[in-house]
C-alpha atoms as a PDB file:
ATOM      1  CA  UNK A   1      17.242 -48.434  81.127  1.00  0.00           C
ATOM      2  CA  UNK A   2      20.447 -47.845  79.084  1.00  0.00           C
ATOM      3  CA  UNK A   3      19.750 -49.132  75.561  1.00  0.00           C
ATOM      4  CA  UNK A   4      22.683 -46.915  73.986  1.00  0.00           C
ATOM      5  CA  UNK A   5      25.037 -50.360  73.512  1.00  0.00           C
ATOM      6  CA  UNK A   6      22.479 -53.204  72.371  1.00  0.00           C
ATOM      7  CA  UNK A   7      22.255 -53.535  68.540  1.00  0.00           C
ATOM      8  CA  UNK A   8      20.281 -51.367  66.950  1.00  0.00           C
ATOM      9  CA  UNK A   9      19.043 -49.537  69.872  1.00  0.00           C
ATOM     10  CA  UNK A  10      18.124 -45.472  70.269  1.00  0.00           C
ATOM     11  CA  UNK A  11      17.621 -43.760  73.080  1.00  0.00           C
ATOM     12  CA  UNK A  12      14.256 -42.144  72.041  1.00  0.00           C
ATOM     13  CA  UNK A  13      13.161 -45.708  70.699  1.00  0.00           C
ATOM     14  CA  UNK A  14      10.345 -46.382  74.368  1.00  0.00           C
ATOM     15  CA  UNK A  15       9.116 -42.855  73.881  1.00  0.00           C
ATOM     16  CA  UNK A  16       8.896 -42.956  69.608  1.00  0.00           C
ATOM     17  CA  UNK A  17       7.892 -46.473  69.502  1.00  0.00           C
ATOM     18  CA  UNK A  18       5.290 -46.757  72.761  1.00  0.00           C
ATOM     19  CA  UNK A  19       1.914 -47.246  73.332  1.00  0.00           C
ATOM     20  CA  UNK A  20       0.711 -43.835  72.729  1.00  0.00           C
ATOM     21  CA  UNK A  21       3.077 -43.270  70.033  1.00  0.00           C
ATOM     22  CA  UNK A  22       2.049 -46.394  68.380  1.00  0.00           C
ATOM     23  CA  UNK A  23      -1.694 -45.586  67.673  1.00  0.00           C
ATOM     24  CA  UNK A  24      -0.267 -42.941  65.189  1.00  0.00           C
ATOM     25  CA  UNK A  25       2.013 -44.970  63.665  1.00  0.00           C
ATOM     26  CA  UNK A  26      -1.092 -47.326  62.865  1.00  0.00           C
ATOM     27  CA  UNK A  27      -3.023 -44.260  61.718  1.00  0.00           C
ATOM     28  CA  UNK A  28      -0.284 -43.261  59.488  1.00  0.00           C
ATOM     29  CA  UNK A  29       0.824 -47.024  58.361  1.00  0.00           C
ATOM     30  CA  UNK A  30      -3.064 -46.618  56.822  1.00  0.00           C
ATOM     31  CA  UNK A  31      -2.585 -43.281  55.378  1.00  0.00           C
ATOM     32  CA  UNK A  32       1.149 -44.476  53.726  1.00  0.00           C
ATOM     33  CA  UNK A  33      -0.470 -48.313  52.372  1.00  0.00           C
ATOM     34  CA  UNK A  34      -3.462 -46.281  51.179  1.00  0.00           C
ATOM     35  CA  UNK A  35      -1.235 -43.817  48.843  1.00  0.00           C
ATOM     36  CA  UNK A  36       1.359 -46.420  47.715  1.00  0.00           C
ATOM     37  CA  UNK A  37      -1.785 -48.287  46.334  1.00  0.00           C
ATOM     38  CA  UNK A  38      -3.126 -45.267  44.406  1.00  0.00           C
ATOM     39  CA  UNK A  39       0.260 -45.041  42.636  1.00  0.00           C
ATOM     40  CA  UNK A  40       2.583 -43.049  45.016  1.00  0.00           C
ATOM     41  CA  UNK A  41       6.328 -44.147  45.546  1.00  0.00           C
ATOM     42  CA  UNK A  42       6.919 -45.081  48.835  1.00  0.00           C
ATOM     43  CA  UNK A  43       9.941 -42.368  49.648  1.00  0.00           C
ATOM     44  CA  UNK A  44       7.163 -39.760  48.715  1.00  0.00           C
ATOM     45  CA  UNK A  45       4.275 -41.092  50.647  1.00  0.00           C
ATOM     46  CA  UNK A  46       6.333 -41.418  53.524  1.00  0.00           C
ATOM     47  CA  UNK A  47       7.602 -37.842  53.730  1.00  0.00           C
ATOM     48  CA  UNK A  48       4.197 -36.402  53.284  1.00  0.00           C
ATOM     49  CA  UNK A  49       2.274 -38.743  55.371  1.00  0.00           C
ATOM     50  CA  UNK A  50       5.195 -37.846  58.277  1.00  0.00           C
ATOM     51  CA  UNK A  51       5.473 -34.580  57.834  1.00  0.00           C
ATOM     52  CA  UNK A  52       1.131 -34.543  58.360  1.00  0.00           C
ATOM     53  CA  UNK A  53       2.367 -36.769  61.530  1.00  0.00           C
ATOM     54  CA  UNK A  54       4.963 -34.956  63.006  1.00  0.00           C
ATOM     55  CA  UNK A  55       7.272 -37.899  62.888  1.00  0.00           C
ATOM     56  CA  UNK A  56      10.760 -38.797  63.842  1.00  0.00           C
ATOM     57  CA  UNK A  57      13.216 -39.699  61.186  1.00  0.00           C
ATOM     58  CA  UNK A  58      13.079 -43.083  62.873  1.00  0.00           C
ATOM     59  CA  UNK A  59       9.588 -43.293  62.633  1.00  0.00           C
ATOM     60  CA  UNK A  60       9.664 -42.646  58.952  1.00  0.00           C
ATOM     61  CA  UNK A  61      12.369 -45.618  58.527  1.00  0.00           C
ATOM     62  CA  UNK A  62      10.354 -48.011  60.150  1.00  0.00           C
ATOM     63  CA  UNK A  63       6.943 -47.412  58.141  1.00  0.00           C
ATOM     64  CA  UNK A  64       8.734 -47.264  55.082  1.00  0.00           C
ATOM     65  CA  UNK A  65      10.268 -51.129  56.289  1.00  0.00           C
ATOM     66  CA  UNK A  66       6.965 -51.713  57.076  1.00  0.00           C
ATOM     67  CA  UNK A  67       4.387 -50.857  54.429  1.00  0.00           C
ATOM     68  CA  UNK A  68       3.969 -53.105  51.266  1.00  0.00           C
ATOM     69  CA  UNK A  69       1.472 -52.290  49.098  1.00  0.00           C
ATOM     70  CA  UNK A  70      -1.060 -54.795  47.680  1.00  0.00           C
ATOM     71  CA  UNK A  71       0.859 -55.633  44.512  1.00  0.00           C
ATOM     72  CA  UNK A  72       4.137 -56.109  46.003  1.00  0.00           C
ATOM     73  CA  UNK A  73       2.525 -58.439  49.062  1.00  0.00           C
ATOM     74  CA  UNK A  74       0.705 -60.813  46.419  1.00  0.00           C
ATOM     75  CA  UNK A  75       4.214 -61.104  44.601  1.00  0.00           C
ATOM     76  CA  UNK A  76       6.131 -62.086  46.955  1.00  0.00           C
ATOM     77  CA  UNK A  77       3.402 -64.094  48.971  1.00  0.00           C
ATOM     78  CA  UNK A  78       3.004 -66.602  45.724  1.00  0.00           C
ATOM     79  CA  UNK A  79       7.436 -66.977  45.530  1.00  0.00           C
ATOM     80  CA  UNK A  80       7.206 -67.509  49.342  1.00  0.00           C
ATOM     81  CA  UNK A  81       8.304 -71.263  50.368  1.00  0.00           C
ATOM     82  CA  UNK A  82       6.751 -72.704  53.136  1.00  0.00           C
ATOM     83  CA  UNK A  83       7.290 -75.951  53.512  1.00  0.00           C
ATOM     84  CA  UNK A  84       9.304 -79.136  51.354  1.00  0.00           C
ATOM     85  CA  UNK A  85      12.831 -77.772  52.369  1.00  0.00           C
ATOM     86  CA  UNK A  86      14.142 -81.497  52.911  1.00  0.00           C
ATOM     87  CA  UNK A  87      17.136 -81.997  50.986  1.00  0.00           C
ATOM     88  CA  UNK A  88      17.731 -78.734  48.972  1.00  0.00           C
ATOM     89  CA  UNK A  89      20.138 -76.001  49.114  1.00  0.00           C
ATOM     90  CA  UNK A  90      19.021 -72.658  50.369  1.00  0.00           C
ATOM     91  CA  UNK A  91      20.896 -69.193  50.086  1.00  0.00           C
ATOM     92  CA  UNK A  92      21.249 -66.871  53.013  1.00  0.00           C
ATOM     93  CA  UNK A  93      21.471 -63.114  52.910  1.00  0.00           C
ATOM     94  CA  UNK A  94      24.207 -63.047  56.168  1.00  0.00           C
ATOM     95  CA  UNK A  95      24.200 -60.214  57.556  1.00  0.00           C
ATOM     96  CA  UNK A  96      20.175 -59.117  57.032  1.00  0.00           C
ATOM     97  CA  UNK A  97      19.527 -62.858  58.801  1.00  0.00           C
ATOM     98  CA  UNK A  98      21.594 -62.413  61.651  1.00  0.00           C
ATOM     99  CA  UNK A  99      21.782 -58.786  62.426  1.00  0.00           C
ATOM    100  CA  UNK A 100      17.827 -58.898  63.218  1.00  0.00           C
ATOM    101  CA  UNK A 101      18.133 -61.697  65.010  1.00  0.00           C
ATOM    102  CA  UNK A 102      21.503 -60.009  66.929  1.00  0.00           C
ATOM    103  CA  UNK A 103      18.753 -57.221  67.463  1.00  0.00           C
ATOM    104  CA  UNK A 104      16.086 -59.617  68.612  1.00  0.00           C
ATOM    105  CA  UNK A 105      18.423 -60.946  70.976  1.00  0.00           C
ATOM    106  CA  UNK A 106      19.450 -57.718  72.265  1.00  0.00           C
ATOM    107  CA  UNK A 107      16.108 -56.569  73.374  1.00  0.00           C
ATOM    108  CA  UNK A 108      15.820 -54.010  70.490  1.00  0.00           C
ATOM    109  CA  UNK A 109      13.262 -52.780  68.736  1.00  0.00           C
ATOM    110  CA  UNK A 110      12.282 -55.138  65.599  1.00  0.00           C
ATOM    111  CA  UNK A 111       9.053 -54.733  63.389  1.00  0.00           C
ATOM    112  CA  UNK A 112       6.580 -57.433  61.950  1.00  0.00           C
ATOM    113  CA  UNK A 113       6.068 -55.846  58.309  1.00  0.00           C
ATOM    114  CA  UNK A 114       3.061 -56.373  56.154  1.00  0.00           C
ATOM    115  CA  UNK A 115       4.992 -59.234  54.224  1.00  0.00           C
ATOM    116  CA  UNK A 116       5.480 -61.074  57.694  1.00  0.00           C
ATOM    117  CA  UNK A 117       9.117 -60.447  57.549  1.00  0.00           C
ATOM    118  CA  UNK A 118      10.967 -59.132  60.692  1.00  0.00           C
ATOM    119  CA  UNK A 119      13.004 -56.402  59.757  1.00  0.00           C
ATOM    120  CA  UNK A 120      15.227 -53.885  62.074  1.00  0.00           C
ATOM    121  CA  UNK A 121      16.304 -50.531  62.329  1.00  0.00           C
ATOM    122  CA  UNK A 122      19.810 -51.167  62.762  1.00  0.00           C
ATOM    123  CA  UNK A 123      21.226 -48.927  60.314  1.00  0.00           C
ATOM    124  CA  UNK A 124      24.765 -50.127  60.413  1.00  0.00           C
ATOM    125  CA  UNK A 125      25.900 -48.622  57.246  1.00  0.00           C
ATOM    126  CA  UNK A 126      28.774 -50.874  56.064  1.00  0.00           C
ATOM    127  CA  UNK A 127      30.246 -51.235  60.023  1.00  0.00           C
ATOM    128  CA  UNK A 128      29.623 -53.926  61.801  1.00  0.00           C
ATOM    129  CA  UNK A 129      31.228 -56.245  64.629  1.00  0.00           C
ATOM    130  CA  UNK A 130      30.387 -59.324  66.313  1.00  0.00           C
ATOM    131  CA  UNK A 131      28.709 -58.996  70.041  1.00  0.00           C
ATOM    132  CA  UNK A 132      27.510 -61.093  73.137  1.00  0.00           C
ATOM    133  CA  UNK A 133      24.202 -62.111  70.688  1.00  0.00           C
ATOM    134  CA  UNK A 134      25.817 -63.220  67.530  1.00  0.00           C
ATOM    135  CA  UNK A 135      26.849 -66.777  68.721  1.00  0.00           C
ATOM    136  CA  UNK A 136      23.353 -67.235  69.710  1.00  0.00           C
ATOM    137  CA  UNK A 137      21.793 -65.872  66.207  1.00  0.00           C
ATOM    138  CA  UNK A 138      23.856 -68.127  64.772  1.00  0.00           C
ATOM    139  CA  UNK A 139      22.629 -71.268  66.721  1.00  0.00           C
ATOM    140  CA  UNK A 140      19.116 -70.498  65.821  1.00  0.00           C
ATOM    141  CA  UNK A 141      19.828 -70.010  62.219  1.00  0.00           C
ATOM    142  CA  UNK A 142      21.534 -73.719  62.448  1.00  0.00           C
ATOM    143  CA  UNK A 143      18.594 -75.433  64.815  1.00  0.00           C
ATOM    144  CA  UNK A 144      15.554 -74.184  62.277  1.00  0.00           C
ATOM    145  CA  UNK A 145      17.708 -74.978  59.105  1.00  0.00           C
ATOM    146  CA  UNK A 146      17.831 -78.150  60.906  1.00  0.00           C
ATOM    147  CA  UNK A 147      14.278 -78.965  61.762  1.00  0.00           C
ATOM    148  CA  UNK A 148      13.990 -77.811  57.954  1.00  0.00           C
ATOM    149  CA  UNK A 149      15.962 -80.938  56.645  1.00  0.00           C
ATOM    150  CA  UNK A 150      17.966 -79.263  54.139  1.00  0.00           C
ATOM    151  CA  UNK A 151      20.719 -80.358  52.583  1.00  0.00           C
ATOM    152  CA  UNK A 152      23.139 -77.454  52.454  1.00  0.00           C
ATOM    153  CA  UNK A 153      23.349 -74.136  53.659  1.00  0.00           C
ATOM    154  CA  UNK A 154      25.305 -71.226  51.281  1.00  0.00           C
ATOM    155  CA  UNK A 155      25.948 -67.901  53.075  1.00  0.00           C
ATOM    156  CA  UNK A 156      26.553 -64.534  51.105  1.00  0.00           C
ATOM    157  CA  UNK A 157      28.749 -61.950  53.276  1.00  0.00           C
ATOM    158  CA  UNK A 158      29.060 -58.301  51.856  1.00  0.00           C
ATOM    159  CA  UNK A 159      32.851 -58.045  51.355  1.00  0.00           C
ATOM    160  CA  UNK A 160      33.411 -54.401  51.977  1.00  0.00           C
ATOM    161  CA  UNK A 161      31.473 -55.211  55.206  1.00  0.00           C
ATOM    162  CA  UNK A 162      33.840 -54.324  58.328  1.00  0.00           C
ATOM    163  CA  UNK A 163      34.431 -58.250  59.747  1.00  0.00           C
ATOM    164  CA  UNK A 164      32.597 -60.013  57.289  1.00  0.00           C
ATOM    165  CA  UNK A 165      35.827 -61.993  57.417  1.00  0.00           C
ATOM    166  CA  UNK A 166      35.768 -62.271  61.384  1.00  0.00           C
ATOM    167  CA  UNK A 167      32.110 -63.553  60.791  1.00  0.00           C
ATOM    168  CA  UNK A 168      32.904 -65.984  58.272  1.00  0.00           C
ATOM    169  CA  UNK A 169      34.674 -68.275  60.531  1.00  0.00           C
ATOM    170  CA  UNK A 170      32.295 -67.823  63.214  1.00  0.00           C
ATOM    171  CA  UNK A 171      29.639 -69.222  61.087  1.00  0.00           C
ATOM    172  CA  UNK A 172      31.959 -71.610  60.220  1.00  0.00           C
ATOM    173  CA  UNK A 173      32.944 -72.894  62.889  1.00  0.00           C
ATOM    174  CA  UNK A 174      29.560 -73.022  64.583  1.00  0.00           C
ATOM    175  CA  UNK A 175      27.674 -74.650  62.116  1.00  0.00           C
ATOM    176  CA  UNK A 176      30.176 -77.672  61.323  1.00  0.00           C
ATOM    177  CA  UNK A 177      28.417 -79.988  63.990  1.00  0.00           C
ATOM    178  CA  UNK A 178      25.175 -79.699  61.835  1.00  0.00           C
ATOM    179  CA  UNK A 179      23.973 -82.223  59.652  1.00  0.00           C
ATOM    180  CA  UNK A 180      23.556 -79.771  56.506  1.00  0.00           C
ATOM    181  CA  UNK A 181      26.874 -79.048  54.612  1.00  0.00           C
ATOM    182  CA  UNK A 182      27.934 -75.430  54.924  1.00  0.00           C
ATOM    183  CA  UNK A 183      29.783 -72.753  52.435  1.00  0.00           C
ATOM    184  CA  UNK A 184      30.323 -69.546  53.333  1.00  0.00           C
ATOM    185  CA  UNK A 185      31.216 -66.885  50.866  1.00  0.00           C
ATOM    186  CA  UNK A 186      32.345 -63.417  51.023  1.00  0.00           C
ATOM    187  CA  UNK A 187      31.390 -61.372  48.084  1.00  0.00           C
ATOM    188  CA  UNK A 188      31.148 -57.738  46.369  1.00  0.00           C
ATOM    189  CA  UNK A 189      27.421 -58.071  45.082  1.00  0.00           C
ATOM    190  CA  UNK A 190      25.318 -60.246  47.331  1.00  0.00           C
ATOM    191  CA  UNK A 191      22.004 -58.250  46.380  1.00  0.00           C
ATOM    192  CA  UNK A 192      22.644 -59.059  42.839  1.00  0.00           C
ATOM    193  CA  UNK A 193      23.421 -63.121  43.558  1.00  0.00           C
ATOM    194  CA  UNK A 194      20.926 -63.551  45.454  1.00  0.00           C
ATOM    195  CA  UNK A 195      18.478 -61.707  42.762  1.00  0.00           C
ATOM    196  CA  UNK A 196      18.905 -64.811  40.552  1.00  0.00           C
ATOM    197  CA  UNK A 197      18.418 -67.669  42.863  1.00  0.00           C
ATOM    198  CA  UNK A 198      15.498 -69.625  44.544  1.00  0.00           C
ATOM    199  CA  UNK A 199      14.859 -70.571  47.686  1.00  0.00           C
ATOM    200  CA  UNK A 200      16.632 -67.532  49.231  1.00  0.00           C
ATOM    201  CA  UNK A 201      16.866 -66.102  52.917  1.00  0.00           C
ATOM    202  CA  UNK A 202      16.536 -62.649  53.062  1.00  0.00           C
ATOM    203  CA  UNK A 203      13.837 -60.013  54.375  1.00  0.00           C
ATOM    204  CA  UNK A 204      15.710 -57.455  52.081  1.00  0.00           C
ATOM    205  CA  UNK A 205      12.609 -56.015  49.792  1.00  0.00           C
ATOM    206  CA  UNK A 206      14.456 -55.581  46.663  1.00  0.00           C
ATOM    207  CA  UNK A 207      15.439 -58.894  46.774  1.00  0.00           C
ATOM    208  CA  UNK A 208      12.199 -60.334  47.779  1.00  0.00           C
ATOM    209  CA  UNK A 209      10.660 -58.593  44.129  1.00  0.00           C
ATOM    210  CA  UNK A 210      13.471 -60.560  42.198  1.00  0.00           C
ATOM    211  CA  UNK A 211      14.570 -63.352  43.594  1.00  0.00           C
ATOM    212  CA  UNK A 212      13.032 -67.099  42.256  1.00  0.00           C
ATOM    213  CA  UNK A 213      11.410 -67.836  45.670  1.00  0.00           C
ATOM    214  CA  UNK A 214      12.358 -66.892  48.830  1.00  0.00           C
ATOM    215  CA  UNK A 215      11.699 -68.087  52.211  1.00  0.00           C
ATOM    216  CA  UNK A 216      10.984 -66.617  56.143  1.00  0.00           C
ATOM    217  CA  UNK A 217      13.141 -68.221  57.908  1.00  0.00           C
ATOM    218  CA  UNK A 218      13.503 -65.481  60.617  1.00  0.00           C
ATOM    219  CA  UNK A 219       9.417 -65.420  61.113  1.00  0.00           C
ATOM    220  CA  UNK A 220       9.894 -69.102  62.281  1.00  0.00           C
ATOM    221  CA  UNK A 221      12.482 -68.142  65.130  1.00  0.00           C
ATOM    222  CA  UNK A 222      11.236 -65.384  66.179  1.00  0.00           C
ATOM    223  CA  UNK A 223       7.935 -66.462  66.672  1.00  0.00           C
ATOM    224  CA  UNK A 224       8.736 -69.505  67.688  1.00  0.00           C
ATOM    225  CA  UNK A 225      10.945 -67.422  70.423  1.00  0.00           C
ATOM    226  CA  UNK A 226       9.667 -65.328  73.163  1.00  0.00           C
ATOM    227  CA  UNK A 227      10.789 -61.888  71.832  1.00  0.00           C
ATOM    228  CA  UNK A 228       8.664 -58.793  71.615  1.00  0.00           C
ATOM    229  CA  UNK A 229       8.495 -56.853  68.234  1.00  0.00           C
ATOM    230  CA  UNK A 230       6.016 -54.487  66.941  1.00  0.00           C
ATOM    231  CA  UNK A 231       3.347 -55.477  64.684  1.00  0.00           C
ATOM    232  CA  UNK A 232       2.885 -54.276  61.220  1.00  0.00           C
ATOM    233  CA  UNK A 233       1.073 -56.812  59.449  1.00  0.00           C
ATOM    234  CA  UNK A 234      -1.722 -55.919  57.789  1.00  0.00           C
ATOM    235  CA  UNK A 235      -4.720 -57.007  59.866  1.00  0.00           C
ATOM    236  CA  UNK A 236      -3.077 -54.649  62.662  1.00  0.00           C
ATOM    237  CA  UNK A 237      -3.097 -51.673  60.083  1.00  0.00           C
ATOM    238  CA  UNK A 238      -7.103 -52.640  58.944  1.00  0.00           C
ATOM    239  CA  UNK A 239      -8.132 -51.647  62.968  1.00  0.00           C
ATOM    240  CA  UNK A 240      -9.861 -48.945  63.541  1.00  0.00           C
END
């Protein structure tokens, strides 16, 4: 199958990411959560635990999504909101939300990390443009903020984004038959807004480790969806 033009898609992605392949990814997902708890960075426990591997540059990216040590897991599991949405504001990272769930959608490859977050490997690097999936990311973000009860829902779009405009009145103009009130705002800094607020929806790490509180909104589509991901969380990585 031709996964060259779904969102964040590789060709090597069945072969890296496969059965076989993913028994050493486990193996070194242990080695890299066992260093990064004795004190090494991430960056440098991923480079020598993948060079020991023989692993893809694609295969590094997605461990280093995927790994949380034990410190950074207990921080953001106590700011983590799970429930008692009804009436209040929340603050959405745009494009992290709905380019994993674009990806979802597409069929691509997505990864349950050790926090429970879904993250991708989309990698768009400041380009981006709306597909087939986006409406339907979209509707999902608006049905679970929904069933959530809140009040009001405030986007953040990276300005310098390619279409972050384009997307702006998509959202708009999806959204306005929900319940919630909507505002949608295109900005220079969204990692640094969204540092100082609560209640935020993001999967983004550094802004998991700052933020007030935070919550997993895209954990409660996708699994409440029938789309395949790979599994990262940490009772996977504890198998021997």
């Amino acid at each position: 199958m031709n996964n060259q033009g779904k969102r964040g898609s590789s060709p090597k992605d069945e072969r890296e990411f496969g059965n076989s392949s993913m028994q050493t990814l486990y193996k070194a997902g242990r080695d890299i959560y066992y260093l990064i708890n004795h004190g090494y960075k991430i960056k440098n426990a991923v480079t020598f635990v993948g060079n020991h591997y023989l692993l893809s540059e694609r295969q590094r990216i997605a461990l280093a999504r995927a790994i949380t040590s034990n410190e950074e897991l207990q921080r953001r599991k106590e700011k983590e909101v799970k429930n008692n949405l009804e009436e209040k504001t929340v603050y959405i990272d745009g494009f992290n939300t709905i380019i994993t769930l674009e990806v979802a959608l597409s069929g691509s490859l997505i990864l349950k990390c050790m926090d429970e977050t879904f993250r991708d490997l989309a990698g768009l690097r400041g380009s981006y443009r709306i597909i087939s999936e986006t409406k339907e990311a979209i509707a999902l973000i608006g049905e679970a903020l929904q069933t959530e009860k809140i009040s009001k829902a405030v986007f953040f779009l990276d300005t310098p984004v390619s279409n972050s405009g384009k997307l702006k009145e998509q959202i708009a103009e999806q959204l306005s038959s929900f319940s919630f009130a909507v505002e949608i705002h295109n900005i220079f800094e969204v990692d640094r807004t969204l540092e100082q607020l609560e209640n935020v929806i993001t999967s983004d790490a550094i802004i998991l480790d700052r933020c007030k509180s935070w919550i997993n909104l895209n954990q409660k589509i996708i699994e409440a969806g029938t789309f395949s991901y790979l599994d990262f969380s940490i009772e996977n990585l504890e198998e021997e």
